[in-house]
PDB file of N, CA and C in Angstrom:
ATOM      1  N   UNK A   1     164.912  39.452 -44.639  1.00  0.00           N
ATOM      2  CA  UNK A   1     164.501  38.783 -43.420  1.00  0.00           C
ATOM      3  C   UNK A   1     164.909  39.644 -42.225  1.00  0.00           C
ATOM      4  N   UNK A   2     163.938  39.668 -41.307  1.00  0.00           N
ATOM      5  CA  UNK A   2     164.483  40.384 -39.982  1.00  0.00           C
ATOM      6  C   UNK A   2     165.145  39.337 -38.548  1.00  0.00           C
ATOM      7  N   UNK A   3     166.137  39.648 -37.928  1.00  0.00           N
ATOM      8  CA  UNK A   3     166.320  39.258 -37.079  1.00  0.00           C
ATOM      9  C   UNK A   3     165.837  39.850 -35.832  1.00  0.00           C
ATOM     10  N   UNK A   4     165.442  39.079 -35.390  1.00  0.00           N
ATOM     11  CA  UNK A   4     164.508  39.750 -33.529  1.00  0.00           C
ATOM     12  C   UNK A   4     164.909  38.629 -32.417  1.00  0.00           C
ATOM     13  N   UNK A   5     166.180  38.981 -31.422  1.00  0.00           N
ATOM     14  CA  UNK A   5     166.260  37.935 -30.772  1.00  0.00           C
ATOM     15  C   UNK A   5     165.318  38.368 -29.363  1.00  0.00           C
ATOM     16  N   UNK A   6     164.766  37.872 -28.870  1.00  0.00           N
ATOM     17  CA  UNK A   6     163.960  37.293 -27.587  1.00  0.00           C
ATOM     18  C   UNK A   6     164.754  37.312 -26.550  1.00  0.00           C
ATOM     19  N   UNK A   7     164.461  37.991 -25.518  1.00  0.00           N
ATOM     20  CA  UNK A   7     164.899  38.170 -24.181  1.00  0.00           C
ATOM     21  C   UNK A   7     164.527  36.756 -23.469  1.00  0.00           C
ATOM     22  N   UNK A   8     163.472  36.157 -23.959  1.00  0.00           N
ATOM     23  CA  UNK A   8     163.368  34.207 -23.311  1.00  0.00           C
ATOM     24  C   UNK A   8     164.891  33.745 -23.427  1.00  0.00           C
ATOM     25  N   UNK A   9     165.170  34.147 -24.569  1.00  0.00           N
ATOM     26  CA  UNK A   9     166.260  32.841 -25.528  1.00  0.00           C
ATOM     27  C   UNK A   9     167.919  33.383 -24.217  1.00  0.00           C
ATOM     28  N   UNK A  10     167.360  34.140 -23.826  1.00  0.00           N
ATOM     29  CA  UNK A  10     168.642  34.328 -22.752  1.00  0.00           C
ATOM     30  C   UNK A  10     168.716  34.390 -21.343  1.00  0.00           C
ATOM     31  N   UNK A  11     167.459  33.548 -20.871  1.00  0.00           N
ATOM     32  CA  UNK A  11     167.129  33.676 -19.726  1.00  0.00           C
ATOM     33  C   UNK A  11     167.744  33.001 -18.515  1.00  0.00           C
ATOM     34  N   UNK A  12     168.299  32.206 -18.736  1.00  0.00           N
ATOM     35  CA  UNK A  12     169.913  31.518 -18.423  1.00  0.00           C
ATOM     36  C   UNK A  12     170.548  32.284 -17.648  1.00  0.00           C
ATOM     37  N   UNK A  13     171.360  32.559 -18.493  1.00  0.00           N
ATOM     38  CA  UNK A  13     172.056  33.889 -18.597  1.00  0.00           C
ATOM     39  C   UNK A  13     171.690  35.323 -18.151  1.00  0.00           C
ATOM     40  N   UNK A  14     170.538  35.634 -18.118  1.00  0.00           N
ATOM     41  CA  UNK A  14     170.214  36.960 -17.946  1.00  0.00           C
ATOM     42  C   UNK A  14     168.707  36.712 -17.535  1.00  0.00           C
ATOM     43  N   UNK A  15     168.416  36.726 -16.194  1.00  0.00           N
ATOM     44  CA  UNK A  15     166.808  36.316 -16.071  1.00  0.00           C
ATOM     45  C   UNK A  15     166.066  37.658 -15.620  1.00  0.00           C
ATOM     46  N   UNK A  16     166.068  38.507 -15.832  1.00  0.00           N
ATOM     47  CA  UNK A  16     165.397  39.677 -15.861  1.00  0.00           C
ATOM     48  C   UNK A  16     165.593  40.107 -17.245  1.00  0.00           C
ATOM     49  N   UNK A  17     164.569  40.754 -17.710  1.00  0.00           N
ATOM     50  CA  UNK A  17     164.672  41.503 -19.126  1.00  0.00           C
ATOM     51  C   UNK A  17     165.682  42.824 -18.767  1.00  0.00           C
ATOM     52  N   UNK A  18     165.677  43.358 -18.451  1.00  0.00           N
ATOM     53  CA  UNK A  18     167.235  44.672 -18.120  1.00  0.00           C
ATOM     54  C   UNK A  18     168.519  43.766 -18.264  1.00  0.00           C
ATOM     55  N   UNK A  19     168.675  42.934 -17.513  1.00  0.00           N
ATOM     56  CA  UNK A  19     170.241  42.574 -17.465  1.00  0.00           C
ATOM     57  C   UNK A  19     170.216  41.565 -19.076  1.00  0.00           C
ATOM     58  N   UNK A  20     169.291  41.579 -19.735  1.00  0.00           N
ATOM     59  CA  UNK A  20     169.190  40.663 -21.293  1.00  0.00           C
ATOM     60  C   UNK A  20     169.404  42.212 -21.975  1.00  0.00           C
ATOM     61  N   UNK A  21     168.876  42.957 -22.001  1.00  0.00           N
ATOM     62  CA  UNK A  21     168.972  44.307 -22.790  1.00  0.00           C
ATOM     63  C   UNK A  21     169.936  44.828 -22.783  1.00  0.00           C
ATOM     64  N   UNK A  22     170.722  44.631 -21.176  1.00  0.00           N
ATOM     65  CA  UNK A  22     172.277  45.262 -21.331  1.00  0.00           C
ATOM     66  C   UNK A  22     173.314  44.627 -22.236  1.00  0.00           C
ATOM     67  N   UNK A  23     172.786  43.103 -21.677  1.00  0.00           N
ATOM     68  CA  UNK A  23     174.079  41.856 -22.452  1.00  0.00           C
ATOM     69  C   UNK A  23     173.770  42.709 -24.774  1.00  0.00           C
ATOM     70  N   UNK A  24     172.336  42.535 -24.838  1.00  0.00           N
ATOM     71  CA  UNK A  24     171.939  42.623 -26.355  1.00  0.00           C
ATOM     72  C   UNK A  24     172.657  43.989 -26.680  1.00  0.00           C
ATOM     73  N   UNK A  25     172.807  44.975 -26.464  1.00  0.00           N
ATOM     74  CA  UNK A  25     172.731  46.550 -26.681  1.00  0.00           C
ATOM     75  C   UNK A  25     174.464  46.459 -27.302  1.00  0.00           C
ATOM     76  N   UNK A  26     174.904  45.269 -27.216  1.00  0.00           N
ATOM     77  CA  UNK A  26     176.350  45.123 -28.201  1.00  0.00           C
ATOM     78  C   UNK A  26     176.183  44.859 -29.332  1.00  0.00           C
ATOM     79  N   UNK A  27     175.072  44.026 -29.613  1.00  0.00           N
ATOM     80  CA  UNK A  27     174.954  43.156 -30.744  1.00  0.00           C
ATOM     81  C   UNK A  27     173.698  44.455 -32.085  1.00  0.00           C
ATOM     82  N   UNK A  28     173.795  45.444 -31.374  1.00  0.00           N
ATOM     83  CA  UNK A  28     172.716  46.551 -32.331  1.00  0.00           C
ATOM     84  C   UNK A  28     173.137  46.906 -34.291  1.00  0.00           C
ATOM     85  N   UNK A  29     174.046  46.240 -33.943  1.00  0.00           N
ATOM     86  CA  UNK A  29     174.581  46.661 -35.719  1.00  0.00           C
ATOM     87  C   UNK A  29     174.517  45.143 -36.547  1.00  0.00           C
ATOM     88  N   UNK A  30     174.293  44.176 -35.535  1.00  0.00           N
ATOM     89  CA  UNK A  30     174.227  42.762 -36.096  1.00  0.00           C
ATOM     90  C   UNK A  30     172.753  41.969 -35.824  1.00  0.00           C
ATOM     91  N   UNK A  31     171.752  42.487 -35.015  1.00  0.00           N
ATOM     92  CA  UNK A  31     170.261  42.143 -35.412  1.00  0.00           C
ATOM     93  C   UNK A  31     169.382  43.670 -35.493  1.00  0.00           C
ATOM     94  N   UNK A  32     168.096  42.937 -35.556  1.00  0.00           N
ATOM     95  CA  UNK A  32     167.227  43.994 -36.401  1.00  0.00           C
ATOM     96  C   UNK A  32     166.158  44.451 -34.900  1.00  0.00           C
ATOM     97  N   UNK A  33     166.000  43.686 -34.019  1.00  0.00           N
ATOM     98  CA  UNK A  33     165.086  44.128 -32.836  1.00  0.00           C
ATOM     99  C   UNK A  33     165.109  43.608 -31.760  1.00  0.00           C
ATOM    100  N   UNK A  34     164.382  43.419 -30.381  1.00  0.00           N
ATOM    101  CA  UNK A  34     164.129  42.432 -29.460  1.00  0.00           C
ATOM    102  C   UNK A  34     162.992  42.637 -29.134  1.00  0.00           C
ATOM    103  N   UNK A  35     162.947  41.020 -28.839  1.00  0.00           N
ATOM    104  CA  UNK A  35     161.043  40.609 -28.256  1.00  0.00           C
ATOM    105  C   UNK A  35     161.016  40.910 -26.039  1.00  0.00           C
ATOM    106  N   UNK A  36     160.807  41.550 -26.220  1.00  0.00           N
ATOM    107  CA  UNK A  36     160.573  41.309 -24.374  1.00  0.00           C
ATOM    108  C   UNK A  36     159.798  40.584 -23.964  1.00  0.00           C
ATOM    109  N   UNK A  37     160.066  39.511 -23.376  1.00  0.00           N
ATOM    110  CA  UNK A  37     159.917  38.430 -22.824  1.00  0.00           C
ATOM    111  C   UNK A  37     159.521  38.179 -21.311  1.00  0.00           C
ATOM    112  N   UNK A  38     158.230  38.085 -21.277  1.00  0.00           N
ATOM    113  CA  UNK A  38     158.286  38.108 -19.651  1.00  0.00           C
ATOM    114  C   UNK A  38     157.033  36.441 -19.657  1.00  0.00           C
ATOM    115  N   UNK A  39     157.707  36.088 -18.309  1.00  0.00           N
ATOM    116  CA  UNK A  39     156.919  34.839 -18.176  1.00  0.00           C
ATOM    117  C   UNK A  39     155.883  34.658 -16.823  1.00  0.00           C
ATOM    118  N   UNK A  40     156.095  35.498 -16.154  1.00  0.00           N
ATOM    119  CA  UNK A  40     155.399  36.393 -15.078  1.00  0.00           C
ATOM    120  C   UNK A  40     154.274  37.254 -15.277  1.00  0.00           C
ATOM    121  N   UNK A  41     153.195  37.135 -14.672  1.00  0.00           N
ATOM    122  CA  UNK A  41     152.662  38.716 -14.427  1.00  0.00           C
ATOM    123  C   UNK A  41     153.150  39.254 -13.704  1.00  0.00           C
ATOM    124  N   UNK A  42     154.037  38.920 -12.889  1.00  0.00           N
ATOM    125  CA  UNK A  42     154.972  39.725 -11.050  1.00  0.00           C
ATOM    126  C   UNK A  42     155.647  40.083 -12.392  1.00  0.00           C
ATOM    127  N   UNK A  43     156.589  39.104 -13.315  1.00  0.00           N
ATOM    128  CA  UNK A  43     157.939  40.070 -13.791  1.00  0.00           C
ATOM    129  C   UNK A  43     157.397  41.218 -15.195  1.00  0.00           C
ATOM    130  N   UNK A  44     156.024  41.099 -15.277  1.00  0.00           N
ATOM    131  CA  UNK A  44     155.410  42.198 -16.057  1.00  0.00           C
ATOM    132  C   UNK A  44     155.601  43.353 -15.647  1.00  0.00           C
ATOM    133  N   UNK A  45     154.803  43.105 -14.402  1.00  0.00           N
ATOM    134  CA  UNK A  45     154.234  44.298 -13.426  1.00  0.00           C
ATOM    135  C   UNK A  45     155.433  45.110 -13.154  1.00  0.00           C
ATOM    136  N   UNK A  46     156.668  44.477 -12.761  1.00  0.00           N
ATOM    137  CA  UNK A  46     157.432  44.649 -11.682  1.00  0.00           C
ATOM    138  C   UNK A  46     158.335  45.801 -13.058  1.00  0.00           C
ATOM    139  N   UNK A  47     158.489  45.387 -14.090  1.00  0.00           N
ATOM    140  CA  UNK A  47     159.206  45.983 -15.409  1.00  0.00           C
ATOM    141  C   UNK A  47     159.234  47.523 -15.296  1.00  0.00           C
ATOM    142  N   UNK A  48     159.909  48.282 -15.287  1.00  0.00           N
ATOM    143  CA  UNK A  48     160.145  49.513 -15.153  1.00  0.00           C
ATOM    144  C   UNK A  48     160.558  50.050 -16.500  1.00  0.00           C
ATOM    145  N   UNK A  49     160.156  51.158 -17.430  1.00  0.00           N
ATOM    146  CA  UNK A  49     160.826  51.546 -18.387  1.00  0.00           C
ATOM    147  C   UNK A  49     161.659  52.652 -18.221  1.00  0.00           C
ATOM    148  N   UNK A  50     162.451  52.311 -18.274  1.00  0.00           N
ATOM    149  CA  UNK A  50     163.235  53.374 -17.332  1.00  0.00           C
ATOM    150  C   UNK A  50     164.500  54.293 -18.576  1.00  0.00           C
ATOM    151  N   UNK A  51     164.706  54.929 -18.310  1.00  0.00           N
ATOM    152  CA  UNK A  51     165.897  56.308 -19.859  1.00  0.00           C
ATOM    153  C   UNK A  51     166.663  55.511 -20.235  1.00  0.00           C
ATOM    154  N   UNK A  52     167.247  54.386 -19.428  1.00  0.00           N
ATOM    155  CA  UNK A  52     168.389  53.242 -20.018  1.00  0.00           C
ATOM    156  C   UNK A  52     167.887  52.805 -21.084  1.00  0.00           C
ATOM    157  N   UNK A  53     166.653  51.617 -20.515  1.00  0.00           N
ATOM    158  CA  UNK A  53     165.873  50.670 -21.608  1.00  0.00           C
ATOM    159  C   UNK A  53     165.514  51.182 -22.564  1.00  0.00           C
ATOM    160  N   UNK A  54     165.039  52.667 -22.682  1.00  0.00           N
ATOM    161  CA  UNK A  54     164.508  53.265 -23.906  1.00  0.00           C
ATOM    162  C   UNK A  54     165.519  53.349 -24.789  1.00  0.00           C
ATOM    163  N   UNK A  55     166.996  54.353 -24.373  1.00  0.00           N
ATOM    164  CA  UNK A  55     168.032  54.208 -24.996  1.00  0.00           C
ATOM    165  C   UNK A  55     168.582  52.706 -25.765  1.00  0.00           C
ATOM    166  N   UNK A  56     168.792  51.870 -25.273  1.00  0.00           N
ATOM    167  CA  UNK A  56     168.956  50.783 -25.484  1.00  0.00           C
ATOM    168  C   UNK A  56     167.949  50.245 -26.828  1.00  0.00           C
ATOM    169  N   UNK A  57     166.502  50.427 -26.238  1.00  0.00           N
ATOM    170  CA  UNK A  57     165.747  50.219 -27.345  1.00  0.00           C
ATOM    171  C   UNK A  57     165.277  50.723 -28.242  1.00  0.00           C
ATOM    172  N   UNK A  58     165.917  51.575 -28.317  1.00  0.00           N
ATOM    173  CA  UNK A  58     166.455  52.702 -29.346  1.00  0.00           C
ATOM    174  C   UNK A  58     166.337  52.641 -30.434  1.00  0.00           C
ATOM    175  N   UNK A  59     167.762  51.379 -29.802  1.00  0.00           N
ATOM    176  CA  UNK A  59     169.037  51.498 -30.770  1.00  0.00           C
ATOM    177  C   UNK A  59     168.851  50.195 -31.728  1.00  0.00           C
ATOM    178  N   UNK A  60     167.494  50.062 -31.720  1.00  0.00           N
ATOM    179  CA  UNK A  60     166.935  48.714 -32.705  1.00  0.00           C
ATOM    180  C   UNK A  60     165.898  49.097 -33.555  1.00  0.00           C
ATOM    181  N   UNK A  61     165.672  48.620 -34.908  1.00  0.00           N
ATOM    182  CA  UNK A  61     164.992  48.955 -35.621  1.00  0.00           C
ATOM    183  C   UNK A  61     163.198  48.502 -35.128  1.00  0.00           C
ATOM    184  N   UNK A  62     163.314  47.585 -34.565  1.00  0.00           N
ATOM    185  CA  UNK A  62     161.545  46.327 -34.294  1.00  0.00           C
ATOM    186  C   UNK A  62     162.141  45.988 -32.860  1.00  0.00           C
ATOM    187  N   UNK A  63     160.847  46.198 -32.487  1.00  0.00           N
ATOM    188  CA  UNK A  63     160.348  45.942 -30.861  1.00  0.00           C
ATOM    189  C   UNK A  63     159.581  45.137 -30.398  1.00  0.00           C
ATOM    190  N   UNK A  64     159.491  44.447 -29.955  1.00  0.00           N
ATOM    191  CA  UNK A  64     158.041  43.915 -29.441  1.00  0.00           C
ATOM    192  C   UNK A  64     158.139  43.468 -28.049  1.00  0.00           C
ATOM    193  N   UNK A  65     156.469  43.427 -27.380  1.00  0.00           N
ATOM    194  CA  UNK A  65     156.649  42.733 -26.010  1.00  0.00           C
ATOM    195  C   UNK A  65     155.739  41.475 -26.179  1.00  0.00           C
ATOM    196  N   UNK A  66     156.461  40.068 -25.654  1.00  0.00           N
ATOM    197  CA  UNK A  66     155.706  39.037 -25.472  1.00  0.00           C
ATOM    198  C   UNK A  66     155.086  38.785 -23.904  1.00  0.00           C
ATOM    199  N   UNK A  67     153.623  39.449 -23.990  1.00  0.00           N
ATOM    200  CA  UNK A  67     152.840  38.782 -22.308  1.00  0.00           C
ATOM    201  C   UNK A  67     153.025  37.979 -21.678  1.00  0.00           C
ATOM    202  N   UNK A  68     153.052  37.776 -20.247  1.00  0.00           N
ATOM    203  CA  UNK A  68     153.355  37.077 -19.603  1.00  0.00           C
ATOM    204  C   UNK A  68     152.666  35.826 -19.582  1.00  0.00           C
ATOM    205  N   UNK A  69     153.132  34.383 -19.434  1.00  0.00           N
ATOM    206  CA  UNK A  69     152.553  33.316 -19.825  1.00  0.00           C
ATOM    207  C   UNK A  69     151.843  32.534 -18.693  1.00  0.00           C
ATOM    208  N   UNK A  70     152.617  32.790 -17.281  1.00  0.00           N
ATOM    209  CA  UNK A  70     152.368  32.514 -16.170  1.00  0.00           C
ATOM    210  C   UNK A  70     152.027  32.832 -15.475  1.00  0.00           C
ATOM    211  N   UNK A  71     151.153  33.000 -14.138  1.00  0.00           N
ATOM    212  CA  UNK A  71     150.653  33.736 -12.749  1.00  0.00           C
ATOM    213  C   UNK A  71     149.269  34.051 -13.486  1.00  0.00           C
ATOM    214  N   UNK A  72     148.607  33.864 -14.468  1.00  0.00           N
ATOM    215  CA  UNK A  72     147.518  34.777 -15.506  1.00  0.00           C
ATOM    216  C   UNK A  72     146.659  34.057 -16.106  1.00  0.00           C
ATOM    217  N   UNK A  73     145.320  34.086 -15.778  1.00  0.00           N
ATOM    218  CA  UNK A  73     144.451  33.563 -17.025  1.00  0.00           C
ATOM    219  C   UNK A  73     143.868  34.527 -17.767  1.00  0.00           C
ATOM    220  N   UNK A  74     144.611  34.935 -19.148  1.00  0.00           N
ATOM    221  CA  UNK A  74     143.268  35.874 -20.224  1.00  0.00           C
ATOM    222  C   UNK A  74     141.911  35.281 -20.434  1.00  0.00           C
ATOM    223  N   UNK A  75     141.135  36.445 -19.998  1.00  0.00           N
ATOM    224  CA  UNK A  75     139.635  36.136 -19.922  1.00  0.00           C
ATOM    225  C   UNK A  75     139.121  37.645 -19.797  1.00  0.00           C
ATOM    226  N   UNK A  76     137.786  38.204 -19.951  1.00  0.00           N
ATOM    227  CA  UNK A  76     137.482  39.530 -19.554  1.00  0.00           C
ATOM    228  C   UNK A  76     137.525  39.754 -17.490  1.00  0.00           C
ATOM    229  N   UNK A  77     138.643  40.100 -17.174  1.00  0.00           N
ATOM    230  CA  UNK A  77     139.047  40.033 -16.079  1.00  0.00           C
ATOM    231  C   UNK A  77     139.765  41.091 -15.773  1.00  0.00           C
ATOM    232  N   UNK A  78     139.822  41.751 -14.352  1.00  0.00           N
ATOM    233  CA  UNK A  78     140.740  42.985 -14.352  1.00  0.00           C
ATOM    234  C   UNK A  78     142.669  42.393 -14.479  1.00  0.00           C
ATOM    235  N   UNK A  79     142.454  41.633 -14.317  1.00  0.00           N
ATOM    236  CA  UNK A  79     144.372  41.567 -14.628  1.00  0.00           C
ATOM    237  C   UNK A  79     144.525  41.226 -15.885  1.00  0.00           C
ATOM    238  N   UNK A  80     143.982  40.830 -16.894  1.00  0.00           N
ATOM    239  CA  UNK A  80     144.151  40.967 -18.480  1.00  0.00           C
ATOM    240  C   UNK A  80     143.830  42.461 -19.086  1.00  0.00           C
ATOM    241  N   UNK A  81     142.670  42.808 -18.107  1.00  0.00           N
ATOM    242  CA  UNK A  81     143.099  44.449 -18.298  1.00  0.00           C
ATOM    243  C   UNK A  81     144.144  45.143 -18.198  1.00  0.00           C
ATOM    244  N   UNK A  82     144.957  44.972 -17.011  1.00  0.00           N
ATOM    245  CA  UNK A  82     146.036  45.507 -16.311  1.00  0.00           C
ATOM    246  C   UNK A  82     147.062  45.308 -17.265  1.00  0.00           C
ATOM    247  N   UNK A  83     147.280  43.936 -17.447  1.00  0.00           N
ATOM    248  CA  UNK A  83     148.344  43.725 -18.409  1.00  0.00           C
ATOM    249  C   UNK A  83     148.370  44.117 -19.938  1.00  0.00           C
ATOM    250  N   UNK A  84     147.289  44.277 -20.563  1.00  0.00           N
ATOM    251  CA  UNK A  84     147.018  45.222 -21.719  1.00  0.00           C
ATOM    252  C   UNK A  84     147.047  46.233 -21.337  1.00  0.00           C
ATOM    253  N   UNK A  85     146.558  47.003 -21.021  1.00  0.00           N
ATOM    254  CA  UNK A  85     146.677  48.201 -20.390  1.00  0.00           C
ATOM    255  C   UNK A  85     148.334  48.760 -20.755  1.00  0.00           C
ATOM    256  N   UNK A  86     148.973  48.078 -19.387  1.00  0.00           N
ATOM    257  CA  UNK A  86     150.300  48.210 -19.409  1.00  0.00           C
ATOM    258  C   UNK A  86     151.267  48.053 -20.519  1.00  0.00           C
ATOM    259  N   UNK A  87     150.871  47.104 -21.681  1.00  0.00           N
ATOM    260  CA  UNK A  87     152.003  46.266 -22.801  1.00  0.00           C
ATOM    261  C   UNK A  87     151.052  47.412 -23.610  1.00  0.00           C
ATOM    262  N   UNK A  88     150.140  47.924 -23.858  1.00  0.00           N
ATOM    263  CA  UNK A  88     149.557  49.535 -24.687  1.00  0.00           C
ATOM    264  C   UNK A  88     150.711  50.418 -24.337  1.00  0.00           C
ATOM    265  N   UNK A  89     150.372  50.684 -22.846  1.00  0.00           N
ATOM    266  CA  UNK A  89     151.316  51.723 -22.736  1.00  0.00           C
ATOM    267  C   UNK A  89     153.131  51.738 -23.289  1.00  0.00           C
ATOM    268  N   UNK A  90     153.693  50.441 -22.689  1.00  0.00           N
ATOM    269  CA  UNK A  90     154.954  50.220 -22.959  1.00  0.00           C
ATOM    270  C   UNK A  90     155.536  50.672 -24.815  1.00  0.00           C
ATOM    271  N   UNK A  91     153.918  49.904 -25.315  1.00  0.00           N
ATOM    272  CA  UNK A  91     154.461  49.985 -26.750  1.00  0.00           C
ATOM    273  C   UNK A  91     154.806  51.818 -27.075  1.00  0.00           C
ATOM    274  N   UNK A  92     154.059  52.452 -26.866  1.00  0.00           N
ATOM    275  CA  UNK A  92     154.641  53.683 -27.208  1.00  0.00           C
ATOM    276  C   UNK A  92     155.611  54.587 -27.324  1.00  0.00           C
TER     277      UNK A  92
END
């Protein structure tokens, strides 16, 4: 079984995905990945991948990003472009 904890599940606590990645980047020998979690298209957009986050996400076996749920309707539209677009690029 894999463990993948979710940057949602700590949003409390850590409401930007960076300051959730810093808190997680302890726990790398005790789960298997993280889901990035954004509930925004602003906190999509706004997401920077920056030498930290990569490092960080590294240091995990499984990655994933979950799209933003809010500010957004998917439809053939330029901001479902944008945001695919962007979660293409990120994955790489």
């Amino acid at each position: 079984m894999i463990l993948r904890v979710s940057t949602a599940a700590l949003y409390r606590a850590f409401p930007t995905v960076p300051d959730a990645l810093n808190y997680l980047k302890r726990f790398q020998d005790k789960i298997d990945g993280i889901e990035l979690a954004f509930f925004t298209k602003k906190s999509f957009q706004d997401f920077e991948l920056t030498a930290d986050i990569k490092e960080i996400l590294a240091g995990f076996k499984y990655n994933s990003i979950h799209l933003p749920i809010k500010e957004i309707v998917y439809a053939d539209n330029s901001d479902t472009d944008a945001v695919l677009g962007k979660a293409s690029w990120l994955s790489r």
